[in-house]
N, C-alpha and C. Protein backbone atom coordinates (compact mmCIF):
# COMPACT_ATOMS: atom_id res chain seq x y z
N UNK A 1 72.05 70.76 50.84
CA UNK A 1 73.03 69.92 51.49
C UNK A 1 74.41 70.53 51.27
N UNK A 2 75.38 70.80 52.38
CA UNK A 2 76.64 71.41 52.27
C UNK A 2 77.17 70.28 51.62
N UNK A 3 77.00 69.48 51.24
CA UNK A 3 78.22 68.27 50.17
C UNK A 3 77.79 68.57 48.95
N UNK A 4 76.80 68.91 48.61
CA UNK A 4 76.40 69.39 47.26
C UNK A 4 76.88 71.00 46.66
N UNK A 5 76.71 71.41 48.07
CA UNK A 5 77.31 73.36 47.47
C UNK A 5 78.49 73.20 47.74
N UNK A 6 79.30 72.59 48.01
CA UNK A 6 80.67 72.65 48.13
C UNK A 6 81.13 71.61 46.51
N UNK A 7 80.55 70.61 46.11
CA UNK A 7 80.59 69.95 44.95
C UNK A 7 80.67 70.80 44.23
N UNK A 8 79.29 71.65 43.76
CA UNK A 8 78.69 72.60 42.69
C UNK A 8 79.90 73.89 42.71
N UNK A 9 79.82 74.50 43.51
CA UNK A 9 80.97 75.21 43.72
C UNK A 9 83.00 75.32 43.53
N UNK A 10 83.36 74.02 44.07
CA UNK A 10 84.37 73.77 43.60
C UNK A 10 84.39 72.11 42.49
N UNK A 11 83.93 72.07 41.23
CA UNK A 11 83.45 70.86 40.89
C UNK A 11 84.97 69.89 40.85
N UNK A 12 86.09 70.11 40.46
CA UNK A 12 87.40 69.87 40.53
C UNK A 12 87.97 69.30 41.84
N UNK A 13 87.37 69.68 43.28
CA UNK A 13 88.18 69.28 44.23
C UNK A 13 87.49 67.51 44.69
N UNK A 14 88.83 67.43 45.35
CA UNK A 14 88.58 66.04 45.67
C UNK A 14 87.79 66.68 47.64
N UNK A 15 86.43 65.79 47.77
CA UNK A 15 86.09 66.67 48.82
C UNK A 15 86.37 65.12 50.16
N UNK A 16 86.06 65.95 51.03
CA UNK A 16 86.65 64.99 52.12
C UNK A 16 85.39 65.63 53.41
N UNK A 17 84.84 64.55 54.03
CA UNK A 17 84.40 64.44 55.67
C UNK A 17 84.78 64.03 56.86
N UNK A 18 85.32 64.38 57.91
CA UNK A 18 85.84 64.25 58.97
C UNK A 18 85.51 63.61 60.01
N UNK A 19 85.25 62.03 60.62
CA UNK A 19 84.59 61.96 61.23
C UNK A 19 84.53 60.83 62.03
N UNK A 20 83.87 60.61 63.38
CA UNK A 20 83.91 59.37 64.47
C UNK A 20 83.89 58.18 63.70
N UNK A 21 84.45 57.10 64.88
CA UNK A 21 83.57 55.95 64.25
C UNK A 21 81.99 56.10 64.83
N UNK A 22 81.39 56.28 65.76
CA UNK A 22 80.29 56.72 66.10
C UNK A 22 79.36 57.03 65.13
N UNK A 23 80.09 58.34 64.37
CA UNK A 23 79.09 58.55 63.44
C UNK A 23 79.49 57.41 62.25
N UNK A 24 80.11 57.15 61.75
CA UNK A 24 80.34 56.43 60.70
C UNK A 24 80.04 54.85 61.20
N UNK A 25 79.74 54.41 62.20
CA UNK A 25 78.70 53.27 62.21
C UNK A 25 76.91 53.25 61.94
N UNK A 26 76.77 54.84 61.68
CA UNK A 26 75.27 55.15 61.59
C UNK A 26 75.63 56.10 60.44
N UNK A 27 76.25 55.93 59.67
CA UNK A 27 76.19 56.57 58.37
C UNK A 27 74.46 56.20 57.64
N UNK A 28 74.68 55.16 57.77
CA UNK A 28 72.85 54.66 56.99
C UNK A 28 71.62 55.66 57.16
N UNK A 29 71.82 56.27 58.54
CA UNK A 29 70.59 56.88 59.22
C UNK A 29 70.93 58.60 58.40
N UNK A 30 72.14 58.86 58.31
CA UNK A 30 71.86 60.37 57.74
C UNK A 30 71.24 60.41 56.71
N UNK A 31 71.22 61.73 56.62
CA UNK A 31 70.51 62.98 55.49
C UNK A 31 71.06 62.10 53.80
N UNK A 32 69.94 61.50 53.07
CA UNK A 32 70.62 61.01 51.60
C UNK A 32 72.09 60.72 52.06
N UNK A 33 72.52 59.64 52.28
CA UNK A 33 73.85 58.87 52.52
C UNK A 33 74.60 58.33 51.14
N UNK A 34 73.82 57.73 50.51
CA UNK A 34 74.02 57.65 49.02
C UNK A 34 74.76 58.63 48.17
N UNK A 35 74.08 59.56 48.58
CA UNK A 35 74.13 61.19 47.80
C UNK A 35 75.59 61.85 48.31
N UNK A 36 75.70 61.70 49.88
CA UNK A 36 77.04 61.81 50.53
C UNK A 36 78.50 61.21 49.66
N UNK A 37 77.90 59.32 49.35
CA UNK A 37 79.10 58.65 48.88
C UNK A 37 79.28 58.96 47.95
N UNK A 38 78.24 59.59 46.59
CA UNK A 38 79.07 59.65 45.62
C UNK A 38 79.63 60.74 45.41
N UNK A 39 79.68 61.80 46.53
CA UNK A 39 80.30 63.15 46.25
C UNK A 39 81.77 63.33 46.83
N UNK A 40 81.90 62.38 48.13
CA UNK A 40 83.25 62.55 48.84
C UNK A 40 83.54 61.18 49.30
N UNK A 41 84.93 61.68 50.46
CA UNK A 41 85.58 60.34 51.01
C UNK A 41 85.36 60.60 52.61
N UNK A 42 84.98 59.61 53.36
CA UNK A 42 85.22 60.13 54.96
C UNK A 42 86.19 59.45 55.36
N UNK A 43 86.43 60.64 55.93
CA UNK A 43 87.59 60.28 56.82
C UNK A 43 87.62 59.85 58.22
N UNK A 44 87.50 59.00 58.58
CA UNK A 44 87.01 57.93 59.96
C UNK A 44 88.70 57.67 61.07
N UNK A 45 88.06 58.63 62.01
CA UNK A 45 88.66 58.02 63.49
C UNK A 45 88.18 57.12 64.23
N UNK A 46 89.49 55.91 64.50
CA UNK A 46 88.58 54.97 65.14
C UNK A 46 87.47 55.07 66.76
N UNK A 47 87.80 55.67 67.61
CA UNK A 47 87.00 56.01 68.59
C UNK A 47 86.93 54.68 69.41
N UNK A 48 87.88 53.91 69.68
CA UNK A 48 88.13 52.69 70.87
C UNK A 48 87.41 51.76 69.86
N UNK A 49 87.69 51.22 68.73
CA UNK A 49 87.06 50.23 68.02
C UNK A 49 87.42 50.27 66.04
N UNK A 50 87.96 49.41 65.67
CA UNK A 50 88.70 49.87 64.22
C UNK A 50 87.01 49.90 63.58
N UNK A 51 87.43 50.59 62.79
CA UNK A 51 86.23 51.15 61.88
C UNK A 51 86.02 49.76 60.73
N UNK A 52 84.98 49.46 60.03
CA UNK A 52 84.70 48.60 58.97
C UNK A 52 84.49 49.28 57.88
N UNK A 53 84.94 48.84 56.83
CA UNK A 53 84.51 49.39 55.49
C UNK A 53 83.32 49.04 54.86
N UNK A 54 82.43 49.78 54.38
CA UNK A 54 81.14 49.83 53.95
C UNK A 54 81.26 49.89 52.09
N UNK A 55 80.17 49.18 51.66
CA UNK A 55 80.07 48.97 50.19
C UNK A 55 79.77 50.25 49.61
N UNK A 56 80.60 50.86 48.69
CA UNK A 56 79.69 51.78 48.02
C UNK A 56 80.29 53.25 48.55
N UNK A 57 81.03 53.20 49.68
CA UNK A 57 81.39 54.07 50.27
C UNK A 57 83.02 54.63 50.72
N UNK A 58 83.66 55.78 49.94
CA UNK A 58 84.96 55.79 50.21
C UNK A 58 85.32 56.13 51.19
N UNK A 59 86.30 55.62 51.80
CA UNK A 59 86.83 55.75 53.09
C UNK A 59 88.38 55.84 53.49
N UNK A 60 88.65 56.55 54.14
CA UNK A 60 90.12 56.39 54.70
C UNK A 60 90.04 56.04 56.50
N UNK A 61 91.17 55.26 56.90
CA UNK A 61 90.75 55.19 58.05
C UNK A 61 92.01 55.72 59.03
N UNK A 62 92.19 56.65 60.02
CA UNK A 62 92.40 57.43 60.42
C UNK A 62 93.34 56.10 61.76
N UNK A 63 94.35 55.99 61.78
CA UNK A 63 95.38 55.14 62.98
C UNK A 63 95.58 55.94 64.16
N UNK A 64 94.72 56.85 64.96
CA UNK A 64 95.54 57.79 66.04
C UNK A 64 94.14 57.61 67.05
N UNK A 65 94.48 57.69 68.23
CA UNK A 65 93.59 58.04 68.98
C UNK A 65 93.45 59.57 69.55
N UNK A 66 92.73 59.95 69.54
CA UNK A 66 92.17 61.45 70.37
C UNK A 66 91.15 61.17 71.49
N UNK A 67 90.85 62.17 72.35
CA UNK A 67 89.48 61.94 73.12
C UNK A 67 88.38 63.01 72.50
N UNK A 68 88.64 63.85 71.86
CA UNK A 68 87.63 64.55 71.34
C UNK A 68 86.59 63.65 70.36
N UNK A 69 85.20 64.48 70.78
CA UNK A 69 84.20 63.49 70.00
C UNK A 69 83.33 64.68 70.10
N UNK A 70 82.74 64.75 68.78
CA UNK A 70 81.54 65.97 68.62
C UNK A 70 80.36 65.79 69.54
N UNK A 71 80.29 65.01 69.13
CA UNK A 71 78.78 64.31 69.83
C UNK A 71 79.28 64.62 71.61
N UNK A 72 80.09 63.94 72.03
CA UNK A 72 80.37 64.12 73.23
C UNK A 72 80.76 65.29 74.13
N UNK A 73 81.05 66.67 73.51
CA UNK A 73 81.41 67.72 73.67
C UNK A 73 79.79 68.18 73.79
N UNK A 74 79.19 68.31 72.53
CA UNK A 74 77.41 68.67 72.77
C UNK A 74 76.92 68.35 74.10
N UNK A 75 77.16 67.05 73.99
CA UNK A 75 76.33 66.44 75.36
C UNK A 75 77.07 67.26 76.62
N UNK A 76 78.23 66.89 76.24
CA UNK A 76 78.67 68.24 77.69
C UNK A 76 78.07 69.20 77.99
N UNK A 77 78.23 70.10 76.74
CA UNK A 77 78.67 71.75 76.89
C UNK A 77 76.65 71.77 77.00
N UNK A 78 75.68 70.51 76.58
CA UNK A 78 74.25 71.00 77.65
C UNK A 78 73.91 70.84 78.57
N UNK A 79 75.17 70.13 79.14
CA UNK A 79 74.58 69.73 80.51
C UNK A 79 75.65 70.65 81.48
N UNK A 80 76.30 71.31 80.91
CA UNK A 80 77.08 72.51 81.66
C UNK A 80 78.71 71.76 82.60
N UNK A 81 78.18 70.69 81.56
CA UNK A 81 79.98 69.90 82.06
C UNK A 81 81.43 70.29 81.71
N UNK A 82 82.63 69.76 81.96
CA UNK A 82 83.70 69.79 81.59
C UNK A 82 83.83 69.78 80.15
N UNK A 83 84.47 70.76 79.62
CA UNK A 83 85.10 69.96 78.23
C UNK A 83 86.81 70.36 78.24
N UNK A 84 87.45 70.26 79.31
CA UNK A 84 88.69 70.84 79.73
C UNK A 84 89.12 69.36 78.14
N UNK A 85 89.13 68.38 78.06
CA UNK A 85 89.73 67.44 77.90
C UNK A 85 89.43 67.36 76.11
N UNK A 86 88.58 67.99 75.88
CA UNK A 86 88.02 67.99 74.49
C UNK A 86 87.59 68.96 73.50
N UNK A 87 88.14 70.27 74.23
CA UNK A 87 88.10 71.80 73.18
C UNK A 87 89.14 72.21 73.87
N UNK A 88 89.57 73.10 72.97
CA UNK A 88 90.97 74.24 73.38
C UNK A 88 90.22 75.15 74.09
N UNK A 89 90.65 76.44 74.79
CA UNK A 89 90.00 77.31 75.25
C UNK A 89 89.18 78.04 74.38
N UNK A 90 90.18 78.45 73.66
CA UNK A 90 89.41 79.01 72.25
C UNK A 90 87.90 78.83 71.89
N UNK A 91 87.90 77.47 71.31
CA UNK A 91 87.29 76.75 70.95
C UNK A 91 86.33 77.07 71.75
N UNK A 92 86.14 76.29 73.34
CA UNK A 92 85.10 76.45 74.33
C UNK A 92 84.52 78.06 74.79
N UNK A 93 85.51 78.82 74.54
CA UNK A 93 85.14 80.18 74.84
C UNK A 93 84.25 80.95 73.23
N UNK A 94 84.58 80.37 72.16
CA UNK A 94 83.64 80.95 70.89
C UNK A 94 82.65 80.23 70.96
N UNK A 95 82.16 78.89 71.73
CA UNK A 95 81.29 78.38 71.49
C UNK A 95 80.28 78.72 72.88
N UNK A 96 80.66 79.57 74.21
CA UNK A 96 80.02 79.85 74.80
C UNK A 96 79.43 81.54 74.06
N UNK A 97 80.74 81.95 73.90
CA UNK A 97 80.45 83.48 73.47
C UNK A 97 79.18 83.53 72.58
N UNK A 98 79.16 82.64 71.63
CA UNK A 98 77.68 82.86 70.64
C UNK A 98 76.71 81.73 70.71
N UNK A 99 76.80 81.20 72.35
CA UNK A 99 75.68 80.41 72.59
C UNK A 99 75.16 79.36 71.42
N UNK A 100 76.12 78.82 71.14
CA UNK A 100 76.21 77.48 70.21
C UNK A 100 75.14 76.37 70.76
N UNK A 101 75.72 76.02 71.86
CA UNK A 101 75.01 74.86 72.42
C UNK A 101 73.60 75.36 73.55
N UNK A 102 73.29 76.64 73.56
CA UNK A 102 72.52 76.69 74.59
C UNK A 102 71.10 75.99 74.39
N UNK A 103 70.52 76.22 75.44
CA UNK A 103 69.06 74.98 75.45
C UNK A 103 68.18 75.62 73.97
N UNK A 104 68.39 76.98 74.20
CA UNK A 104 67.12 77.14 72.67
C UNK A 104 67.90 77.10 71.55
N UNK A 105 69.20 76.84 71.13
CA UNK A 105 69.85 76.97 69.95
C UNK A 105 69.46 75.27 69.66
N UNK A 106 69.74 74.43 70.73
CA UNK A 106 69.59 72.69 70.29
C UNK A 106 68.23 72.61 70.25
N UNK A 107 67.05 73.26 70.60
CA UNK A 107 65.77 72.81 70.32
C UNK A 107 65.14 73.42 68.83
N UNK A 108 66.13 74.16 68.29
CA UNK A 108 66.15 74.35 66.27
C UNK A 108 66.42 73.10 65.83
C-alpha cells in the first residue's frame, strides 16, 4: 500500500491524501480504510455538495470549487471525450503519450 511506503519511509512526515467528495463518500469501500486513517489526513473537495465528517477519520475540508474530477477525466479520456475543461494540455498530452487510459491499460 503506497500509505504505508510513504509512512515507513518518511516516518516523521505528517502525510496527506487529496481528494473528491465522490471518493470520500465511499471511503468505506477502499483498500483497508482503517489502515488509511491511522496513517494520514484527507484532504476533501467538496464536488457540488459539503463533505461530512466521518468517525475515526482525519479530515480537512477543502472551500473552493474546481471542475476537475479523477474519476471523471478516466471516464472521458475512455470514451475518447473532451477533457479541454479538466487537464492542462500537458497533462492530457503525457497521459495520451504513454497510453494511461487506453482500453488494455484499464482492463489491469
Amino acid at each position: 500500500m503506497a500509505a504505508e511506503h510513504f509512512h515507513d519511509t518518511f516516518p516523521q512526515a505528517e502525510l496527506y491524501w487529496i481528494l473528491g467528495n465522490d471518493q470520500w463518500e465511499k471511503i468505506h469501500t477502499w483498500y483497508k480504510p482503517s489502515r488509511l486513517a491511522e496513517l494520514l489526513t484527507f484532504v476533501v473537495f467538496p464536488r457540488n455538495r459539503k463533505p461530512v465528517k466521518k468517525n475515526g477519520i482525519r479530515s480537512l475540508f477543502i472551500n473552493c470549487s474546481h471542475p476537475a474530477s479523477s474519476s471523471e477525466a478516466r471516464d472521458r479520456l475512455g470514451k475518447h471525450d473532451a477533457t479541454d475543461n479538466l487537464l492542462t494540455r500537458g497533462v492530457a498530452s503525457y497521459i495520451e503519450e504513454k497510453q494511461l487510459y487506453a482500453p488494455k491499460a484499464l482492463a489491469h
